[in-house]
Protein backbone atom coordinates (compact mmCIF):
# COMPACT_ATOMS: atom_id res chain seq x y z
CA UNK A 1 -15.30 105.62 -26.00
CA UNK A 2 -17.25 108.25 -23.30
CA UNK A 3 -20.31 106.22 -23.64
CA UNK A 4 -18.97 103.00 -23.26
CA UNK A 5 -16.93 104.16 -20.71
CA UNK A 6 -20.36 104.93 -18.35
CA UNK A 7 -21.87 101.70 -19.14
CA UNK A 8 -19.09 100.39 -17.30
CA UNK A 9 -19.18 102.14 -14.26
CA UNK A 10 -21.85 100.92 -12.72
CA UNK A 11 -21.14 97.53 -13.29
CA UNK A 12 -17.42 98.10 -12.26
CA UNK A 13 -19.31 99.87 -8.66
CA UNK A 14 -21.47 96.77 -8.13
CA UNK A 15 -18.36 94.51 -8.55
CA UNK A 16 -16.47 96.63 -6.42
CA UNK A 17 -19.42 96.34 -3.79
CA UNK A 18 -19.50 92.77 -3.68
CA UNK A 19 -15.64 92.54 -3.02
CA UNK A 20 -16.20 95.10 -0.37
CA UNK A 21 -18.71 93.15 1.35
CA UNK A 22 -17.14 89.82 1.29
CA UNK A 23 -13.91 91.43 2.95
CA UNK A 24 -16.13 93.23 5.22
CA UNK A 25 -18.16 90.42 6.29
CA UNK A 26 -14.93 88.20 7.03
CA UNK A 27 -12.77 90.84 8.37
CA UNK A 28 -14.77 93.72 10.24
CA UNK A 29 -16.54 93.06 14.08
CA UNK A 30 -19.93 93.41 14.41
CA UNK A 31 -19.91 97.07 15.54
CA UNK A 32 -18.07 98.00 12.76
CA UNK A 33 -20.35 96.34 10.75
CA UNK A 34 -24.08 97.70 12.05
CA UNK A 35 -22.16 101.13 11.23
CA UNK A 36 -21.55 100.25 7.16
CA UNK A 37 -24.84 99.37 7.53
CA UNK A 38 -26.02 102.58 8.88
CA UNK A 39 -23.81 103.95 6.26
CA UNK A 40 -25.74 102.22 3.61
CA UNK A 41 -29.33 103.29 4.83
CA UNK A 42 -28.31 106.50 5.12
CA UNK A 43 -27.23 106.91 1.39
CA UNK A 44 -30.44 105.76 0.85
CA UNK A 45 -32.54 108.13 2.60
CA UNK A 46 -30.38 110.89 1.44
CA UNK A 47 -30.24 110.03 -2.15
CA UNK A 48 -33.68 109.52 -1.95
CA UNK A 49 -35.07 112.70 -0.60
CA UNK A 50 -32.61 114.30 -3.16
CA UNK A 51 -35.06 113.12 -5.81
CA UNK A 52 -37.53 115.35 -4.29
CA UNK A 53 -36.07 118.22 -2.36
CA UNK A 54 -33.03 118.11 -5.46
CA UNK A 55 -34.49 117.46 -8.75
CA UNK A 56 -37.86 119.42 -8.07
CA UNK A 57 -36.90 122.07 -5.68
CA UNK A 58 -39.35 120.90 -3.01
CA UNK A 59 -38.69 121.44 0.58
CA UNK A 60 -40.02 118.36 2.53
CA UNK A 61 -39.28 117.33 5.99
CA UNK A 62 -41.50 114.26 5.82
CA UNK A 63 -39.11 111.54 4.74
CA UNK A 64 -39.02 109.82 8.43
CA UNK A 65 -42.37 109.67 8.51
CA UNK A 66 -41.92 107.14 5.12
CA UNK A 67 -39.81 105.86 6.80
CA UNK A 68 -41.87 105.10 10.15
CA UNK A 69 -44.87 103.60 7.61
CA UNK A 70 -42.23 101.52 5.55
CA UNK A 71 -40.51 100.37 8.97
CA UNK A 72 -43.56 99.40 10.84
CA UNK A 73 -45.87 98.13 7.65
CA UNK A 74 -41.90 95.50 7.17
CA UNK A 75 -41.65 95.17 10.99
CA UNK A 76 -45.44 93.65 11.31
CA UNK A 77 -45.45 91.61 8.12
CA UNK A 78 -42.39 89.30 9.51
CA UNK A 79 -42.84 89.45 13.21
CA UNK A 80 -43.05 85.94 14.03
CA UNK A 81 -46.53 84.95 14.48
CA UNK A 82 -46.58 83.33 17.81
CA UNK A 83 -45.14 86.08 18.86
CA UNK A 84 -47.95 88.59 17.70
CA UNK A 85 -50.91 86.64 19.58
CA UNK A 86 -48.98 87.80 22.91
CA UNK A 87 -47.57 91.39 22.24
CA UNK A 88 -50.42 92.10 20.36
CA UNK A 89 -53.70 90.49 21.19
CA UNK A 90 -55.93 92.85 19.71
CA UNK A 91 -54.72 92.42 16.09
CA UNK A 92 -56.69 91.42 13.44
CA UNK A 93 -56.68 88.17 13.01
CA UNK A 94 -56.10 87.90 9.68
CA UNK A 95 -52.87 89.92 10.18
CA UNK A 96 -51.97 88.42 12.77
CA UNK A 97 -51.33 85.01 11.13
CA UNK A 98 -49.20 86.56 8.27
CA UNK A 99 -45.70 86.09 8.56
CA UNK A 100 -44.05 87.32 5.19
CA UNK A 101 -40.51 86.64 4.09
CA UNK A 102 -38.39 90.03 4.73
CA UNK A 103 -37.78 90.72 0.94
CA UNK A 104 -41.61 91.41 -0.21
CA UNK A 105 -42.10 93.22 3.14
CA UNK A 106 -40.03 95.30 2.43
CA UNK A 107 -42.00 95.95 -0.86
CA UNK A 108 -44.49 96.78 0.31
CA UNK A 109 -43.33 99.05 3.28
CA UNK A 110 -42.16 100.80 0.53
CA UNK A 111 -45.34 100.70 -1.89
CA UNK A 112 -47.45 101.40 1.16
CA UNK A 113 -45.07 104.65 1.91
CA UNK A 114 -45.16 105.70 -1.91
CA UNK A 115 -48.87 105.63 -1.67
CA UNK A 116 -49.15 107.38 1.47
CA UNK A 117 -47.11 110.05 -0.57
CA UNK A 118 -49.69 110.03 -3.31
CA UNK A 119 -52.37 111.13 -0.67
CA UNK A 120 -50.63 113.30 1.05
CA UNK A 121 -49.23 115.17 -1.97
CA UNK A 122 -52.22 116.16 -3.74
CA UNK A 123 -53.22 118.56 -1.06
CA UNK A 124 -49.46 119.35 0.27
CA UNK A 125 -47.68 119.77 -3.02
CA UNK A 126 -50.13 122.82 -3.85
CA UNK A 127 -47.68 124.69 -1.24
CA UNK A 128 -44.36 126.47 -1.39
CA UNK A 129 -41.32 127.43 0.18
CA UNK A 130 -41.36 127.26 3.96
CA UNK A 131 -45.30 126.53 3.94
CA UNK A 132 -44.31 123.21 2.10
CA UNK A 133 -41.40 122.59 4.71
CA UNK A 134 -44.14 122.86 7.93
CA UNK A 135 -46.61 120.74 5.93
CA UNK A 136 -44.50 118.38 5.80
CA UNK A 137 -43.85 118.71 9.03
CA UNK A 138 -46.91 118.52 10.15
CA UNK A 139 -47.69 115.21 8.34
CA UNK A 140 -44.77 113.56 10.31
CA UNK A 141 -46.13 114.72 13.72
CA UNK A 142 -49.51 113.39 12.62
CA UNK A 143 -46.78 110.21 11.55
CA UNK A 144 -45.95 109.71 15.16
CA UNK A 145 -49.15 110.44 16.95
CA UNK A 146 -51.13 107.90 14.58
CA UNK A 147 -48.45 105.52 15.76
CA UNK A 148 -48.68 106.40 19.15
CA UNK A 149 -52.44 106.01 18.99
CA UNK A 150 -52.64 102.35 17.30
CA UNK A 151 -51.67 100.06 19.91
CA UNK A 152 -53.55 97.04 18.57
CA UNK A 153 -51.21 97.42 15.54
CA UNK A 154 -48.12 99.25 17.00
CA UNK A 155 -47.77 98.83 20.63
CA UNK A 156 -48.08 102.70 21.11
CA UNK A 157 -45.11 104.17 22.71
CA UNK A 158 -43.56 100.71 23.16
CA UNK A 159 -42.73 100.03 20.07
CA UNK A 160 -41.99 96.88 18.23
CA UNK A 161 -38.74 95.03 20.09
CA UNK A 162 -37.22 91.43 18.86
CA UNK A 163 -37.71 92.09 15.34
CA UNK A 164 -35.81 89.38 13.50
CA UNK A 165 -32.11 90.62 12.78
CA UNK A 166 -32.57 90.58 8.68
CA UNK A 167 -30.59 93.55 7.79
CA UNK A 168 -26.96 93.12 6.54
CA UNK A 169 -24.87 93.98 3.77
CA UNK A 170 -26.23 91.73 1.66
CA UNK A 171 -29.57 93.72 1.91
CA UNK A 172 -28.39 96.96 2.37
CA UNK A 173 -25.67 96.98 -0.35
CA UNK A 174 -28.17 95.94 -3.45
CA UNK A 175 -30.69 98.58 -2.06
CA UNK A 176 -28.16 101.06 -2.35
CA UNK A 177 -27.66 99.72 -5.82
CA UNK A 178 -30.85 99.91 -7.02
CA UNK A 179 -31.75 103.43 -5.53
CA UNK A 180 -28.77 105.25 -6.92
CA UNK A 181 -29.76 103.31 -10.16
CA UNK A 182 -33.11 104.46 -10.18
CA UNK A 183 -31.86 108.35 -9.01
CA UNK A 184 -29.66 107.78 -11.81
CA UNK A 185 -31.89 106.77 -14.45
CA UNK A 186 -34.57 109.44 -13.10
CA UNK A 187 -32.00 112.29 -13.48
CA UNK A 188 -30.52 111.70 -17.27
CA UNK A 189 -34.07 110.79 -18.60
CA UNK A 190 -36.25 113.46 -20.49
CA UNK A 191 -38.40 113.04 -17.41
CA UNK A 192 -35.45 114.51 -15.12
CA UNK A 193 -35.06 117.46 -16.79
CA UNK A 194 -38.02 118.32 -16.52
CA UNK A 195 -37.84 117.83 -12.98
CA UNK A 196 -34.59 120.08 -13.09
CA UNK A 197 -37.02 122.58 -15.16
CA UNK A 198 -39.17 122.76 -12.87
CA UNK A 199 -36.34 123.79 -9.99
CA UNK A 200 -35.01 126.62 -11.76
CA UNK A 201 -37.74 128.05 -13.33
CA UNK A 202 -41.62 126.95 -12.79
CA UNK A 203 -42.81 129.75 -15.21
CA UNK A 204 -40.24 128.26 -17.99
CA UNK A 205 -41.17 124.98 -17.42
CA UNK A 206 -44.75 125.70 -17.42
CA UNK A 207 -44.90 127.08 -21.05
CA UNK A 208 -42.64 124.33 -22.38
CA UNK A 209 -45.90 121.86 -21.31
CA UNK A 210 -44.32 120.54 -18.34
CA UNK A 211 -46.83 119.36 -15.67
CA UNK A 212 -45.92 120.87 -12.74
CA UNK A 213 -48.01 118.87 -10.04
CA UNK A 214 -47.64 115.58 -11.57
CA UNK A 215 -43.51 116.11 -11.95
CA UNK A 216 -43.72 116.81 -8.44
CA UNK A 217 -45.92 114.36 -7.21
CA UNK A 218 -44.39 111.58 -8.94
CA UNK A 219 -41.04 112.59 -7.52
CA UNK A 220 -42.28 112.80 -3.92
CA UNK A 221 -43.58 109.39 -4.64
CA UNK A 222 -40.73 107.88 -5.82
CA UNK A 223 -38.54 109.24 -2.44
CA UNK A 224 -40.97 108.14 -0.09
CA UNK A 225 -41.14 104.12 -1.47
CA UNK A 226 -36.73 103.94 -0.88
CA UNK A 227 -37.56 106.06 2.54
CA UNK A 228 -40.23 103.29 3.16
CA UNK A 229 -37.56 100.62 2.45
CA UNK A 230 -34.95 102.10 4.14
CA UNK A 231 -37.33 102.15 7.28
CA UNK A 232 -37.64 98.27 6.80
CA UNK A 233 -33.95 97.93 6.96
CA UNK A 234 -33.33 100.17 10.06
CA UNK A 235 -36.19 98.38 12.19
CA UNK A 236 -34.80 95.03 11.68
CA UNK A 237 -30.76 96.26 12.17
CA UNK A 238 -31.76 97.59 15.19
CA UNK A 239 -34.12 94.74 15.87
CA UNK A 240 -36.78 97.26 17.13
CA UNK A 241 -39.05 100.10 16.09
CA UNK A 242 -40.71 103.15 18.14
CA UNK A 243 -42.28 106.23 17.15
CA UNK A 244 -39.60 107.73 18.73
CA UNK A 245 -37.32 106.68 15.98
CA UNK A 246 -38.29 108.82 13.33
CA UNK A 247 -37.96 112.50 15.29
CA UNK A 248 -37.27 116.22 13.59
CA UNK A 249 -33.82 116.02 14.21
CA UNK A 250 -33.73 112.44 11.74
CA UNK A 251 -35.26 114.96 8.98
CA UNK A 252 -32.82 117.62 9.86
CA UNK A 253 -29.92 115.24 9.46
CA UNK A 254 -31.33 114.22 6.22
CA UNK A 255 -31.85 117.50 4.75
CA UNK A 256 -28.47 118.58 6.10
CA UNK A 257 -27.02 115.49 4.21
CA UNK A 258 -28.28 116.64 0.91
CA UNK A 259 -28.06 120.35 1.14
CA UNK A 260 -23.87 119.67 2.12
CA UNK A 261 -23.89 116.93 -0.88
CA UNK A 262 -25.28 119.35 -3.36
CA UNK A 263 -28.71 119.49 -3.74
CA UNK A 264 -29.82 117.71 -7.40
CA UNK A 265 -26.28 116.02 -7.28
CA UNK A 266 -26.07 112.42 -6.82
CA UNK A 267 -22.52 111.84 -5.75
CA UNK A 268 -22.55 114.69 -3.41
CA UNK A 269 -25.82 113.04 -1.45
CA UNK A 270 -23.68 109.41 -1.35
CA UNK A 271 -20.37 111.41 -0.05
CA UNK A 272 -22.51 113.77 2.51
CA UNK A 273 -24.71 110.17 3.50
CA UNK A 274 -21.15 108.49 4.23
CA UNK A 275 -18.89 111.57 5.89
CA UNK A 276 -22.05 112.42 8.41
CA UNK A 277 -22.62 108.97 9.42
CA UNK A 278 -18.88 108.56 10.47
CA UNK A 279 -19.03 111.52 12.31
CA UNK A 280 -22.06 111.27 14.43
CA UNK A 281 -20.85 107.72 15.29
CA UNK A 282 -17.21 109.80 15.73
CA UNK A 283 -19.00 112.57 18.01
CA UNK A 284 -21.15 109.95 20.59
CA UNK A 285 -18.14 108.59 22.08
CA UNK A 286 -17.09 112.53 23.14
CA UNK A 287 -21.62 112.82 23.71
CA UNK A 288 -20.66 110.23 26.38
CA UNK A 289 -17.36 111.66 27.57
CA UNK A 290 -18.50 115.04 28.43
CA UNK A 291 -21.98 114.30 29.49
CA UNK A 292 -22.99 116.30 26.46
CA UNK A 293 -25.38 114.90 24.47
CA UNK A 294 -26.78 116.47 21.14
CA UNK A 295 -23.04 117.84 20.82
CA UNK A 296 -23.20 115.84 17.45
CA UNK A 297 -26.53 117.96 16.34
CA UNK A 298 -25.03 121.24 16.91
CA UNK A 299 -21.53 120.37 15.16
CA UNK A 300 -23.36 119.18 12.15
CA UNK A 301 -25.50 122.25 12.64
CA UNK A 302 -22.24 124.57 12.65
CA UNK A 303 -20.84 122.13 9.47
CA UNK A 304 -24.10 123.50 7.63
CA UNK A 305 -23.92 126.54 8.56
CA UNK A 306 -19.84 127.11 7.23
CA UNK A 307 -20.61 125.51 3.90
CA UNK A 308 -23.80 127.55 3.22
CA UNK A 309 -21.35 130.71 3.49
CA UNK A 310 -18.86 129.73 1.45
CA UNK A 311 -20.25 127.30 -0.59
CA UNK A 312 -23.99 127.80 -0.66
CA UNK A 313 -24.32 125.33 -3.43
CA UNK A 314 -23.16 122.16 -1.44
CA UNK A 315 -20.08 120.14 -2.34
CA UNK A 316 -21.29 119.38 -5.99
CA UNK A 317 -23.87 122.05 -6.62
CA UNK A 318 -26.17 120.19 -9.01
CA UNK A 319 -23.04 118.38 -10.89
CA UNK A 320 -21.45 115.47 -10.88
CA UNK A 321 -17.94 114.17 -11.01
CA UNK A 322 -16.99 114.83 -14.97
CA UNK A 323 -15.75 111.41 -15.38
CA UNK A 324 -19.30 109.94 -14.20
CA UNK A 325 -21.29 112.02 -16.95
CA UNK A 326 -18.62 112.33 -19.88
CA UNK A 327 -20.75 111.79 -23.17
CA UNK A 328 -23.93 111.43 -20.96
CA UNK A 329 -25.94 113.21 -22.50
């Protein structure tokens, strides 16, 4: 009855989407809508980095720089083409005449960050701890400068503005879908727990034949392709893209998000990627008020810091809800 239970749910949460987003669509302005939709990419960045800072224990501030590939590699492959002979005259040419529907762009931001993550990891993933954490660090500086740097591709510091306006709920909502599927999936699987393994005990896992680089490896992979996609969605919601975009403070709020959620827990990075959302769009009205801005920053800072005292775990720990996993396993 448990098991058939949990073959239900997810169905019953897709279902439950689609009413949501019909009602939304036909009810809700447009500001309150760009802010579900924040809402949504957010999940998606934070359940996605909890696949690699949660399950494996790794400490990586390098998701916005996935992001900034994934957003740029989508952003370039639809820009209109006429439009690319006059922003960008020193393109290619054969890029320059590409204009790809938004739905395999978006693949391929995302394969294009995944394999970025490949290279990347096999030096960067030999490192631990804190070392890891300015690694990764590093790499999205070197992000941001390379972006900077390429303004036959990129526009430099300009950015890319007057991206078509793609993103909606109808794109956000199935991503969401399919990365807390795949997070899912990943963390009941054999595969998982050895990802879990790893976490707690690298020694333990070691002699029980797990592969330690490849577990992590193929985890930091698999976070950087839905941060690469979730890039794609946030250049064309906002209808522009600048290396600016994709900052410290974006991997800070990520990392907060799934450190508060509970890091290895699921549910706890989907409730953390919804409650901080509302509140930094809650906090810039009093940014505005008092002349203040970064108020939101510290407050979320303060909001770490009080649940790392008294609930260093996160909301969830590494659980989730009971009636999510009965007969799971």
């Amino acid at each position: 009855m448990g098991r058939q239970r949990n073959k239900l749910m997810f169905p019953a949460f897709i279902v439950l989407g689609v009413v949501f987003v019909l009602v939304a669509r036909h009810t809700l302005n447009d500001y309150i809508l760009s802010i579900i939709n924040f809402v949504g990419i957010y999940i998606i960045l934070a359940v996605s980095l909890n696949i690699t800072n949660g399950f494996t224990g790794l400490f990586s501030l390098g998701h916005p720089g996935f992001m900034a590939i994934g957003g740029y590699v989508t952003a370039i492959l639809t820009f209109p083409a006429g439009r690319k002979s006059m922003l960008l005259p020193d393109m290619p040419a054969w890029l320059a005449g590409i204009e790809t529907p938004f739905f395999p762009a978006l693949l391929i931001g995302g394969v294009c960050a995944s394999i970025t993550a490949l290279f990347v990891g096999v030096p960067v993933l030999r490192l631990r701890g804190h070392y890891l954490a300015v690694a990764t660090m590093g790499f999205l500086i070197i992000v941001q400068v390379l972006i900077i740097n390429m303004e036959s591709l990129t526009r430099g510091p300009l950015g890319l503005n007057g991206l078509p306006l793609f993103t909606n709920l109808w794109w956000v909502f199935p991503w969401v879908v399919v990365t807390l599927y795949v997070s899912w999936k990943i963390k009941f699987s054999s595969y998982g727990r050895s990802m879990l393994a790893v976490r707690e005990n690298e020694m333990a896992a070691q002699c029980l034949g797990v592969n330690l680089f490849r577990t992590r490896i193929v985890s930091f992979a698999i976070g950087a392709f839905f941060a690469g996609v979730a890039g794609g969605l946030w250049a064309h919601l906002v209808s522009a893209i600048t290396p600016g975009s994709f900052s410290l403070i974006l991997a800070f709020n990520i990392v907060v998000m799934v450190v508060v959620g509970g890091s290895g827990s699921i549910s706890g990075s989907f409730i953390a990627g919804i409650l901080f959302t509302m509140l930094t769009e809650v906090f810039r009205p009093l940014e505005e008020s008092l002349d203040m801005y970064g108020l939101g920053e510290v407050l979320m800072a303060l909001v770490l810091i009080v649940i790392l005292i008294f609930r260093p775990g996160g909301l969830f720990g590494s659980r989730e809800p009971g009636f999510l996993i009965h007969n799971e396993k």
